[in-house]
Structures are given as C-alpha cells and as structure tokens.
Protein backbone atom coordinates (compact mmCIF):
# COMPACT_ATOMS: atom_id res chain seq x y z
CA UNK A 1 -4.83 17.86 16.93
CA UNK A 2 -2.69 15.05 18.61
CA UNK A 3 -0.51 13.19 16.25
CA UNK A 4 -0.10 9.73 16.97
CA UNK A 5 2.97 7.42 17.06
CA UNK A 6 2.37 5.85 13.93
CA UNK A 7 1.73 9.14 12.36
CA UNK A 8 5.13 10.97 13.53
CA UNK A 9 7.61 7.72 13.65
CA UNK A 10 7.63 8.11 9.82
CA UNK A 11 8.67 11.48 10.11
CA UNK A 12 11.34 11.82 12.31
CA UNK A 13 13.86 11.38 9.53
CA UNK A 14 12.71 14.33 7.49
CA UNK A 15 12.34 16.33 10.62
CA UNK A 16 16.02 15.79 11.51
CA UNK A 17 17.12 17.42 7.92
CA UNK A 18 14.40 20.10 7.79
CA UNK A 19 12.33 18.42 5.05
CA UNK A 20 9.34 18.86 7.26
CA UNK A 21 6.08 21.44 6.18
CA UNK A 22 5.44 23.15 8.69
CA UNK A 23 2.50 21.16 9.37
CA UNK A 24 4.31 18.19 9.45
CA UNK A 25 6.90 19.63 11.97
CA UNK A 26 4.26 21.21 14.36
CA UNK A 27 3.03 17.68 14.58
CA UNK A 28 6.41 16.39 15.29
CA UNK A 29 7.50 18.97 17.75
CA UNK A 30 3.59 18.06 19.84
CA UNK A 31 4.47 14.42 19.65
CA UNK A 32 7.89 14.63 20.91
CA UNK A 33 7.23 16.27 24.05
CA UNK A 34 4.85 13.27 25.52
CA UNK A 35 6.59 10.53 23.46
CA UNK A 36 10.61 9.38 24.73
CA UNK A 37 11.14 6.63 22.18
CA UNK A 38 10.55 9.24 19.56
CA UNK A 39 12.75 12.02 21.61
CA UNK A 40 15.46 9.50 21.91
CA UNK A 41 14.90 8.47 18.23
CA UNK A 42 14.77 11.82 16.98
CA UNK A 43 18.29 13.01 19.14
CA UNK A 44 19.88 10.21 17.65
CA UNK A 45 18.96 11.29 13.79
CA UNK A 46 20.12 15.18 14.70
CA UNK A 47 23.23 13.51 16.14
CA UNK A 48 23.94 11.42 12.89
CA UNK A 49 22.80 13.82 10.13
CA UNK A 50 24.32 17.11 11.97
CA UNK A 51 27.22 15.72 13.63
CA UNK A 52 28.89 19.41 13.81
CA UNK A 53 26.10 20.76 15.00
CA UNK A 54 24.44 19.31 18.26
CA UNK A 55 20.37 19.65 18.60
CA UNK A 56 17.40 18.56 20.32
CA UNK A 57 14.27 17.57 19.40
CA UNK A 58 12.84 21.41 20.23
CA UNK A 59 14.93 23.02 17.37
CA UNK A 60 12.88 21.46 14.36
CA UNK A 61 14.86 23.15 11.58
CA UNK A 62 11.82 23.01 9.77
CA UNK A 63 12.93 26.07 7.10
CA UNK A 64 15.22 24.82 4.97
CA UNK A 65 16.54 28.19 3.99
CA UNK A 66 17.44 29.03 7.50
CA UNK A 67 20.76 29.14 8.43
CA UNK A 68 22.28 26.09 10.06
CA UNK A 69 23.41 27.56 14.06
CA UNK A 70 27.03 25.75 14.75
CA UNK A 71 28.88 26.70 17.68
CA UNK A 72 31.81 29.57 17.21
CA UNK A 73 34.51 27.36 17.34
CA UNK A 74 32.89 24.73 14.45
CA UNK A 75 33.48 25.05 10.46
CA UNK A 76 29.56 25.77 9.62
CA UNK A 77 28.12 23.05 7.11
CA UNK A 78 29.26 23.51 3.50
CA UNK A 79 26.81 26.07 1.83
CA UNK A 80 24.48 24.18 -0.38
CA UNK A 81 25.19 21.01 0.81
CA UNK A 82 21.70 20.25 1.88
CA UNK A 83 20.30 20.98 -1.32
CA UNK A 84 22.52 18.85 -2.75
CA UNK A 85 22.33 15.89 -0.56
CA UNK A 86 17.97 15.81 -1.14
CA UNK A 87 18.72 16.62 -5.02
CA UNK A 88 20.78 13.32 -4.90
CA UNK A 89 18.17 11.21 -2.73
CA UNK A 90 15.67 11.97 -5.17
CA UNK A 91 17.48 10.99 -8.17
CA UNK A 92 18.25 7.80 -6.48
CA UNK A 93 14.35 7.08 -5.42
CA UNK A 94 12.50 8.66 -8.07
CA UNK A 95 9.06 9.95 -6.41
CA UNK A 96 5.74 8.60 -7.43
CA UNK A 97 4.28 8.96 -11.08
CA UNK A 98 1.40 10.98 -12.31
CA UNK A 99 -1.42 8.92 -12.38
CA UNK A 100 -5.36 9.62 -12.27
CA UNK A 101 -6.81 10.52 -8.78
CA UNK A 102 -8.18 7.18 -8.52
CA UNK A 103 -4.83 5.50 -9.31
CA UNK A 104 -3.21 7.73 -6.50
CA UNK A 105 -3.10 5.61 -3.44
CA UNK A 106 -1.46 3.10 -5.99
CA UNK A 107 1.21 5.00 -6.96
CA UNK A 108 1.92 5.93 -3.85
CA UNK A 109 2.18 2.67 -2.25
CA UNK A 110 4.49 1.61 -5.00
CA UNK A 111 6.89 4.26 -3.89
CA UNK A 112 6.77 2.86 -0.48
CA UNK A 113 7.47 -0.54 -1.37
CA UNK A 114 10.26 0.54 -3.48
CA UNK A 115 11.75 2.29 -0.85
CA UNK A 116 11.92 -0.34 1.43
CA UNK A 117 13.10 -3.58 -0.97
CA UNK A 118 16.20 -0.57 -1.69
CA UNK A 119 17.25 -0.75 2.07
CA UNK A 120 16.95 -4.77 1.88
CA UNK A 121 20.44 -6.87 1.93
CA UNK A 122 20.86 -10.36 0.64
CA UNK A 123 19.78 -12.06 3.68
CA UNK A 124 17.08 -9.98 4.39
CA UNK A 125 15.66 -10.59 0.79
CA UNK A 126 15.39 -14.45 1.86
CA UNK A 127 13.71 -13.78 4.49
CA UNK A 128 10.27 -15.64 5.09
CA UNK A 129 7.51 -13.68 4.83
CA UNK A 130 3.84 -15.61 4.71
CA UNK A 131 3.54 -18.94 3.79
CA UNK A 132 6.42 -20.41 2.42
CA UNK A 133 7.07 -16.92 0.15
CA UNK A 134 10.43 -15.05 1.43
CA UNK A 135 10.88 -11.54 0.06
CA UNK A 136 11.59 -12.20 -3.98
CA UNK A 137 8.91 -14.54 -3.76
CA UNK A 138 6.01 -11.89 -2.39
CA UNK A 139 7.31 -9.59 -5.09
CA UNK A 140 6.66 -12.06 -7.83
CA UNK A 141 3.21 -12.39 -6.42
CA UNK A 142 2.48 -8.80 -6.58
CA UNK A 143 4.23 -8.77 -10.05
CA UNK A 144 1.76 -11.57 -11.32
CA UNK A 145 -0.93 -9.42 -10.00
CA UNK A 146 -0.46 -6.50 -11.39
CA UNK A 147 0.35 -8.53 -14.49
CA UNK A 148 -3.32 -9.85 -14.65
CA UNK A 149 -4.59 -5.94 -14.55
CA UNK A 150 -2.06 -4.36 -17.19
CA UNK A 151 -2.87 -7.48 -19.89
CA UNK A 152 -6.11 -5.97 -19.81
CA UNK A 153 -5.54 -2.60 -20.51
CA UNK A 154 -4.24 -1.10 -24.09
CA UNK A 155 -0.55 -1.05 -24.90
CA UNK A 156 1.08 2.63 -24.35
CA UNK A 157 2.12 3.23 -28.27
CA UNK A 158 5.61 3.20 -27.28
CA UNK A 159 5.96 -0.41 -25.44
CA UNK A 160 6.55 -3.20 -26.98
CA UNK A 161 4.67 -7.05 -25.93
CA UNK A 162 7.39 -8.39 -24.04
CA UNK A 163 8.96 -4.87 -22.56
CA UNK A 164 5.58 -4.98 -20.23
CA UNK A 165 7.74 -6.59 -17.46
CA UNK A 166 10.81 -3.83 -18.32
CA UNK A 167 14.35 -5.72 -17.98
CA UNK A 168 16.05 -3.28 -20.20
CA UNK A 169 13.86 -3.79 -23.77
CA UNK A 170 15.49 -7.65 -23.86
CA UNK A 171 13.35 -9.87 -25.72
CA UNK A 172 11.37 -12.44 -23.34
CA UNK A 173 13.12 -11.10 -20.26
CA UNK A 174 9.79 -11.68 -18.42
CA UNK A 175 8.37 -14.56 -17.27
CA UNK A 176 6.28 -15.92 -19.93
CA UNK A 177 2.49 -15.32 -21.36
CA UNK A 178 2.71 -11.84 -20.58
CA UNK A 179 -0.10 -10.44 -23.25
CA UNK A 180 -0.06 -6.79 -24.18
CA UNK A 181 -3.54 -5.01 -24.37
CA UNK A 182 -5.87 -8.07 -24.44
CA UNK A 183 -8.61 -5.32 -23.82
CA UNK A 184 -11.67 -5.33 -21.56
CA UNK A 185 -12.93 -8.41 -20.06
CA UNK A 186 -16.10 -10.35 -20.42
CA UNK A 187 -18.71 -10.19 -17.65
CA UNK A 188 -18.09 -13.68 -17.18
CA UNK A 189 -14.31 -14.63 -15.40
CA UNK A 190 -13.83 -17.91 -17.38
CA UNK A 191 -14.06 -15.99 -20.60
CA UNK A 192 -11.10 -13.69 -19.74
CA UNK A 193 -8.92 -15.51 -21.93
CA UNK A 194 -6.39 -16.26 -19.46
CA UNK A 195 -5.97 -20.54 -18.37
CA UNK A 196 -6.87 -21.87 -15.49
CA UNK A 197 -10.73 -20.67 -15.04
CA UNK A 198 -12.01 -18.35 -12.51
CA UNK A 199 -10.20 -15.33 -10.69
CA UNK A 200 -8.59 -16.94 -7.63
CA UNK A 201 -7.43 -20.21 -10.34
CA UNK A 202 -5.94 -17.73 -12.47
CA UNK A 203 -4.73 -15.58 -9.67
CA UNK A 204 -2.87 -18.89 -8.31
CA UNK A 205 -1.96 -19.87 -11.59
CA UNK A 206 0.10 -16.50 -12.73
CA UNK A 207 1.67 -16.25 -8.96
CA UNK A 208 3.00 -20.22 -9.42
CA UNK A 209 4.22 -19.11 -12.62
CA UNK A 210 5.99 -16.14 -11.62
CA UNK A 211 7.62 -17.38 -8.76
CA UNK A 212 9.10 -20.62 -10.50
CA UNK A 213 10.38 -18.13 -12.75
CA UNK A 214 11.86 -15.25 -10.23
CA UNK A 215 13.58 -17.93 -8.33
CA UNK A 216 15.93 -18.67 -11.11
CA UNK A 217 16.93 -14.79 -11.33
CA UNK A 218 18.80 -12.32 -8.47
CA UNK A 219 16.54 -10.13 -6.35
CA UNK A 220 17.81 -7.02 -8.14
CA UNK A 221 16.28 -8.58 -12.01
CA UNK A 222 12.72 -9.26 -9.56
CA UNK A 223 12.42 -6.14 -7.64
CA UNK A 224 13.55 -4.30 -11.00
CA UNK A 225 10.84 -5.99 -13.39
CA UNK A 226 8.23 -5.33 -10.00
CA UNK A 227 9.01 -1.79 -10.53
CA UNK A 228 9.20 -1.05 -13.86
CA UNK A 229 5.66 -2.46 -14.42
CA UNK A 230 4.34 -1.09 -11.47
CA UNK A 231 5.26 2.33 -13.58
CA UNK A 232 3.69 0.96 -16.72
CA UNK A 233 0.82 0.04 -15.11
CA UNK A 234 0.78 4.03 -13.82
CA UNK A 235 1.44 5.39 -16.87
CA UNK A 236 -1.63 3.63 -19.12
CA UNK A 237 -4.14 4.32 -15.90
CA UNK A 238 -3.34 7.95 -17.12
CA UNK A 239 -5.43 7.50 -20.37
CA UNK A 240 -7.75 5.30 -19.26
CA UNK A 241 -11.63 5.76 -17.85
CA UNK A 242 -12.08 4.93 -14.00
CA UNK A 243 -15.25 3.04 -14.94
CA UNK A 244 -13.58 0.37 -17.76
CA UNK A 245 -14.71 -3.40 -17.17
CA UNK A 246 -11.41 -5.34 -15.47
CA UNK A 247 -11.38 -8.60 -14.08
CA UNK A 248 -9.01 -10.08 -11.64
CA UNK A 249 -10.56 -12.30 -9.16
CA UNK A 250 -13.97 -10.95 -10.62
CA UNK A 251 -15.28 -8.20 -12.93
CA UNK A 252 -15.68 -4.84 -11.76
CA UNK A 253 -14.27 -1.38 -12.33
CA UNK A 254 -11.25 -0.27 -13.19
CA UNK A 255 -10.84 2.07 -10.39
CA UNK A 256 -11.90 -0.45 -7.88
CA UNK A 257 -9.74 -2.68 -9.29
CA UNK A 258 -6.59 -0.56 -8.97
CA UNK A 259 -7.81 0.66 -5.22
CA UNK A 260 -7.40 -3.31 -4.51
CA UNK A 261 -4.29 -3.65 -6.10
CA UNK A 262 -2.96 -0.44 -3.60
CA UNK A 263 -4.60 -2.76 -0.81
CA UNK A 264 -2.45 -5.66 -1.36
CA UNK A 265 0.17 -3.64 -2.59
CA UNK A 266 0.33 -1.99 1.03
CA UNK A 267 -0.85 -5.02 3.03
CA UNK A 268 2.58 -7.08 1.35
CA UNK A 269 4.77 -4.13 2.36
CA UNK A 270 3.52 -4.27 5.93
CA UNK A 271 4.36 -8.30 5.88
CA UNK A 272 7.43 -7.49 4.83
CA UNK A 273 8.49 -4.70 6.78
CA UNK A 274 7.50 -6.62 9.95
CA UNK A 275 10.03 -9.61 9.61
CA UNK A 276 12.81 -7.54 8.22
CA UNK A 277 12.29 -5.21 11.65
CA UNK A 278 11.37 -2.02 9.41
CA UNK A 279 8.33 1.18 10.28
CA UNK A 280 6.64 2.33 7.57
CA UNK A 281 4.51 5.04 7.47
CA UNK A 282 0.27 4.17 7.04
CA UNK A 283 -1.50 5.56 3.65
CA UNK A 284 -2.60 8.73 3.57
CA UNK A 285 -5.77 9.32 4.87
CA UNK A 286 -7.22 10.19 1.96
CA UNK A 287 -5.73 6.41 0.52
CA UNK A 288 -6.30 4.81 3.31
CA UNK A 289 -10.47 6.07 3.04
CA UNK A 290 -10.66 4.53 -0.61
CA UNK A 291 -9.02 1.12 0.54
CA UNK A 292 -11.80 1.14 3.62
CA UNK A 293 -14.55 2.18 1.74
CA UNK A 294 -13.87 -0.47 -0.77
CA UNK A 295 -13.36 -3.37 2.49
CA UNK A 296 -16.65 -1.74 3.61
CA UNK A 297 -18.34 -2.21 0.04
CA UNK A 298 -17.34 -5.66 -0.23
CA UNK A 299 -19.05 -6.54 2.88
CA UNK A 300 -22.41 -7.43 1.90
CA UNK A 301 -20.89 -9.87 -0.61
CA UNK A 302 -18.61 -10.94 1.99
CA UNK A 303 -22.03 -11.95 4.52
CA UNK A 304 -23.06 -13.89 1.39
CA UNK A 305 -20.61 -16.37 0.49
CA UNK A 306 -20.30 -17.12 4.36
CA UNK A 307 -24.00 -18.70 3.44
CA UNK A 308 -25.51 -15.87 5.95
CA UNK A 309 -29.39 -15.20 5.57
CA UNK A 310 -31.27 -11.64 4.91
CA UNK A 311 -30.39 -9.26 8.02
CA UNK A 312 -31.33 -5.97 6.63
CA UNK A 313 -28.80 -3.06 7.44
CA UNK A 314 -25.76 -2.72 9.05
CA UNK A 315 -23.77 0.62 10.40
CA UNK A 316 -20.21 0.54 10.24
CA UNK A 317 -18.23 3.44 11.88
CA UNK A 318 -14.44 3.78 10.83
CA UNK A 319 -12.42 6.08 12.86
CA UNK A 320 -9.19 7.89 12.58
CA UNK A 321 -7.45 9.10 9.50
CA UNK A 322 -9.14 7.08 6.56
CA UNK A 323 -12.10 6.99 8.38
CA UNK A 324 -15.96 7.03 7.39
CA UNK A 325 -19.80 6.08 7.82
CA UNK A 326 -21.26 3.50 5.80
CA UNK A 327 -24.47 2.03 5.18
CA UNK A 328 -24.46 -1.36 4.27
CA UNK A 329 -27.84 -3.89 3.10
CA UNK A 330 -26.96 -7.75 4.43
CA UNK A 331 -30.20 -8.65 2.11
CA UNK A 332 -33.23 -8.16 3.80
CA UNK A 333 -35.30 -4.60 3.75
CA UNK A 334 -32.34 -2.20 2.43
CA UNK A 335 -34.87 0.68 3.74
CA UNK A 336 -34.87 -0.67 7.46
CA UNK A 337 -33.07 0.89 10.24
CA UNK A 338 -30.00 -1.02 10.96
CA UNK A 339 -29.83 -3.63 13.20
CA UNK A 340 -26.37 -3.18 14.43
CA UNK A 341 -23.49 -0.81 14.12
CA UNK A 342 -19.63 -1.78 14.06
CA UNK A 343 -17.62 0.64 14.97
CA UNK A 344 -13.36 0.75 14.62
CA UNK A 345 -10.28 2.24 13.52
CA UNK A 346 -10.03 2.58 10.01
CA UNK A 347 -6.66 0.77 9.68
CA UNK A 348 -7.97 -1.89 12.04
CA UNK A 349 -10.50 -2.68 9.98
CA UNK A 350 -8.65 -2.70 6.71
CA UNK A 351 -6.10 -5.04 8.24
CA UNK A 352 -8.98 -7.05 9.22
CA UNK A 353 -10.25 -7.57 5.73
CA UNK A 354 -6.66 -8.36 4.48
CA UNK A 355 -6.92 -11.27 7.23
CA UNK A 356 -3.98 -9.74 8.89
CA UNK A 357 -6.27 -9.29 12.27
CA UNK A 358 -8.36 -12.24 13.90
CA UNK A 359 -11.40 -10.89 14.17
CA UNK A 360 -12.15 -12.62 17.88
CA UNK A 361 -9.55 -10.40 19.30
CA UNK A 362 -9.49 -6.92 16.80
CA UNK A 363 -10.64 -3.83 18.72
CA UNK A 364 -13.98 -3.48 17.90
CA UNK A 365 -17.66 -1.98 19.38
CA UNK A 366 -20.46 -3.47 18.59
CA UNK A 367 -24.06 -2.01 19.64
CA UNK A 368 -27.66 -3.50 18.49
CA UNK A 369 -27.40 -7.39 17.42
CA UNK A 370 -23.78 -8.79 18.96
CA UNK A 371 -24.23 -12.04 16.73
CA UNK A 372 -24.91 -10.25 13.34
CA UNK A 373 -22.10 -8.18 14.83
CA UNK A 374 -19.72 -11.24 15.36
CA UNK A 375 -20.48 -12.19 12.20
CA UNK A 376 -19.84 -9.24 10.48
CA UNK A 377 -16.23 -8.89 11.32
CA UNK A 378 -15.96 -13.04 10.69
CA UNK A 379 -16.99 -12.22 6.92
CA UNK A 380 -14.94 -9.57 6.25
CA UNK A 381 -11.86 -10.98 5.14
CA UNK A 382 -13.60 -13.39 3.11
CA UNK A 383 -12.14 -12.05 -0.04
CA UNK A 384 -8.38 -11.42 1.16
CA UNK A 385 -5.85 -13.24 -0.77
CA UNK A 386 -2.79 -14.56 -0.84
C-alpha cells in the first residue's frame, strides 16, 4: 500500500520522536523515499527534536524502548526523558473523550481543532477566515451550533443550566438563552421552541448571537467555552440512543445529527488551517466514510430542492480512504438501473458538499447521462452552511 502525502505529512512529527506504530512508520519510511519535501521535512524534525543525535529519515526510531544511538564522544539523552516529554504533551492536550461509536468522528475532530486554535497567536486569531468571520468569530459559530444540539439533549445530573458553555461554573458566563435539556424535538422545526422559525433562521439567529457576544471577550474565554462544551456535548452522547429525534436545520437522528456536526466541525478547521498556513491531518477513514455516506444520503434531497424532476437512480463511487458505493433514487423508478454513475475521491466529494469545491472544476468521472451527472455534483452542496 502507497501512502499518500496527505496521509504521511501529518505524521512526520511523531515519526521524528518514535511515537509511530509500526504501521504508521512503515508508511512513513515508503513515503519518504519517493517524496523530498517530506525527506527534507522529516531531517529537519530529527535535527530539532534530537539535536545530539544526528539522523535521517531511514532510521525511523519507531520503538520507543530502543535505545537512543549517539555518537561516542556525545552525553546520550537523559534516561526517561522521552517518556517524560509525551507524559507532559498529553497533559497539556488532553486526548479525545469516550463517546459512542457514532459520536467518534466527533470527538475526534474536536481534538483536532483544539490542537490547532493552541498553536494560534494573537494575530493569527484575527485572522479572516470566510465571510467576514476571523478565527474567534468561526469558533462562536461552531459554539452556537453545537449549542442548538446539546439544548436538546438531557442535562448530565452533575451540570448546572448555565455551566453548559463551561467558563469555570460562573453564573451567566455564556452567551445568553442557553437552555439545559429542552428534550426531543417536534417533527415540525418551528415547534422546536427556539425563536426565529425554521433551522437555517435559527441556525443564523444563535451564530449572530454568539458572535456579538464572543467579540466582547479574549480568544482564550471563546476557544475555552468552544471546548468545554464540545466535551459536554461528548459526555451526554454517552447515555444517549443513536436514533433520538434532534433538530438543527431539520429533524432527523441523533447520530446523523452529530456525524454533521463532525462535518462542519472538520470543514471549519480546514478554513482555518488554510489562512493561518497550517497541515492537518484528513479524518480517519473510518470518519471520513460516515461524513460521505451522510453527503451521499443527502443527495436525493439535495436534487429536490434544486426543483429537479424524477430521474430514477444514480451510482456514486467514492474512492480512497473513506470511500464507498452508493445507490441513490433521484425520484423516478427506485428499482431501475441507474442512469449514471459519479465517481470521485471521497474527500473530494465531501469538500464538495461543504461548498468548499466548485463543482465545474472538482475531479470527477461521470459515465451514462453527463447532464443528470452535471447536475448531480451542482446539487450537492445544497445543504452546506455557513
């Protein structure tokens, strides 16, 4: 198997401290030897975390137990020291919590974005991202999203209304209207209980809201009160049945619901790592499959709302990690054979429903009927969001 760039980049910092598997490493070590921005990259993190002890990118270190080779005439690295350095990193990133399987590629994508905001500095933080949003104010988006899932869901016994946002248990330290447990939504959006009428209003309404309020607080208080529901949110999914009625921009299942908040979740990371010059690593595959499968679900419903008639069945193909083979009805005879077949990456595709790819230009093969084709990949962001 042939790792690819995007796979390894993200790995080349572990590799240099032997924090690899050996799976991991293997990969590494097959990359290196056809890739020389990763070489270089990868002499340049042995150089900075070994300093004592010159490598290259052949000697992956890969066993942490195995000793460090210095040359004679060099005092060998402290004993321990490594362990102690990684025991340290992971107190000061805590990893991601325990959460249902369907909750996973959330959690996980948390930890990534928490990761990166920690690197951020002040001017980084201002940055602009989309829109008119800079850093604090894509958080306070996400925050607000989140927000309109975990108001559904029960209180955890031990958290009190207005510690749902964290900020250290102090009373209305939140933005405001945050409501604890409102329990399971109606079928229909505008009787959700929340102002400002269906899912996108509301949606629009809570991220207004929270970033008039973030804006009058430091990035640290904003990325903190992110986090800590981020991990509340985690911690209730962990009681909770995968098929519970939730409704953000519409009603549907839980888990669905928190695969789409890992979507966004991700798809924000990526906007920000990209002005602030950052790599981050893609989902797991296993993630990344339950983010495409839900892009792929949504299609159908996408084809309708661009006013598109009956066109019976379509193929669509995702390859790579994530990847999979759907079958989906555009109206029409669901039994018929289908009338085209889309085939892409998996990532591509997922990017393409976030309306992060134009889908004129994204990489794409299309056999049987080119125009239903066309159209497919026009209505597939139709539900991406702010």
């Amino acid at each position: 198997m042939t790792a690819s760039h995007r796979d390894v980049a993200p790995l080349l910092a572990a590799f240099a401290i032997g924090a690899c598997s050996p799976q991991e490493a293997a990969l590494v070590r097959e990359h290196l030897a056809d890739c020389a921005e990763c070489a270089d990259e990868s002499r340049l993190l042995f150089a900075s975390t070994n300093p004592a002890t010159p490598q290259t990118p052949d000697d992956p270190r890969s066993d942490p137990s195995a000793p460090v080779p210095v040359p004679d005439d060099q005092k060998p690295v402290p004993e321990g020291l490594r362990a102690r350095v990684l025991g340290a990193a992971v107190r000061r990133r805590a990893p991601a919590p325990v959460v249902p399987e369907f909750a996973a590629p959330y959690a996980a994508q948390v930890s990534v974005l928490d990761a990166l905001l920690a690197e951020l500095s002040a001017e980084e933080w201002a940055t602009t991202v989309i829109y008119d949003w800079n850093v604090q104010d894509v958080v306070a988006h996400l925050s607000a999203t989140d927000r309109l899932l975990i108001e559904q869901l029960p209180a955890m016994p031990h958290v009190a209304e207005n510690d749902v946002r964290g900020d250290g248990g102090r009373r209305g330290a939140g933005f405001p209207g945050v409501r604890a447990g409102a329990g399971a939504p109606q079928e229909d959006a505008g009787r959700s209980g929340v102002a400002g009428g269906g899912g996108q209003n509301r949606v629009e309404a809570y991220t207004a809201e929270a970033i008039g309020f973030e804006r009058g607080r430091r990035v640290e208080q904003t990325w903190g009160s992110w986090h800590r529901q981020a991990r509340e949110l985690c911690a209730r999914l962990n009681t909770l049945e995968p098929g519970r009625k939730v409704d953000i921009l519409q009603p549907m299942r839980l888990d669905n619901a928190v695969v789409a908040r890992a979507f966004e979740t991700w798809v924000h990371s990526t906007d920000i790592a990209k002005v602030v010059g950052r790599n981050l690593p893609a989902p797991l595959p296993q993630h990344l499959h339950a983010i495409a499968a839900l892009g792929v679900r949504a299609l159908p419903a996408a084809w309708s709302s661009r006013g598109l008639g009956p066109e019976g069945r379509a193929r669509v193909v995702l390859e790579g990690p994530g990847g999979g083979d759907w079958l989906v009805t555009l109206g029409g005879d669901g039994a018929a054979a289908p009338v085209v077949t889309l085939r892409m990456d998996a990532l591509e595709f997922c990017m393409l429903a976030a309306d992060r790819r134009d889908p004129s230009t994204v990489a794409a093969s299309i056999s049987g009927d080119q125009t239903i084709g066309r159209h497919l990949l026009e209505a597939a962001p139709a539900f991406a969001g702010p």
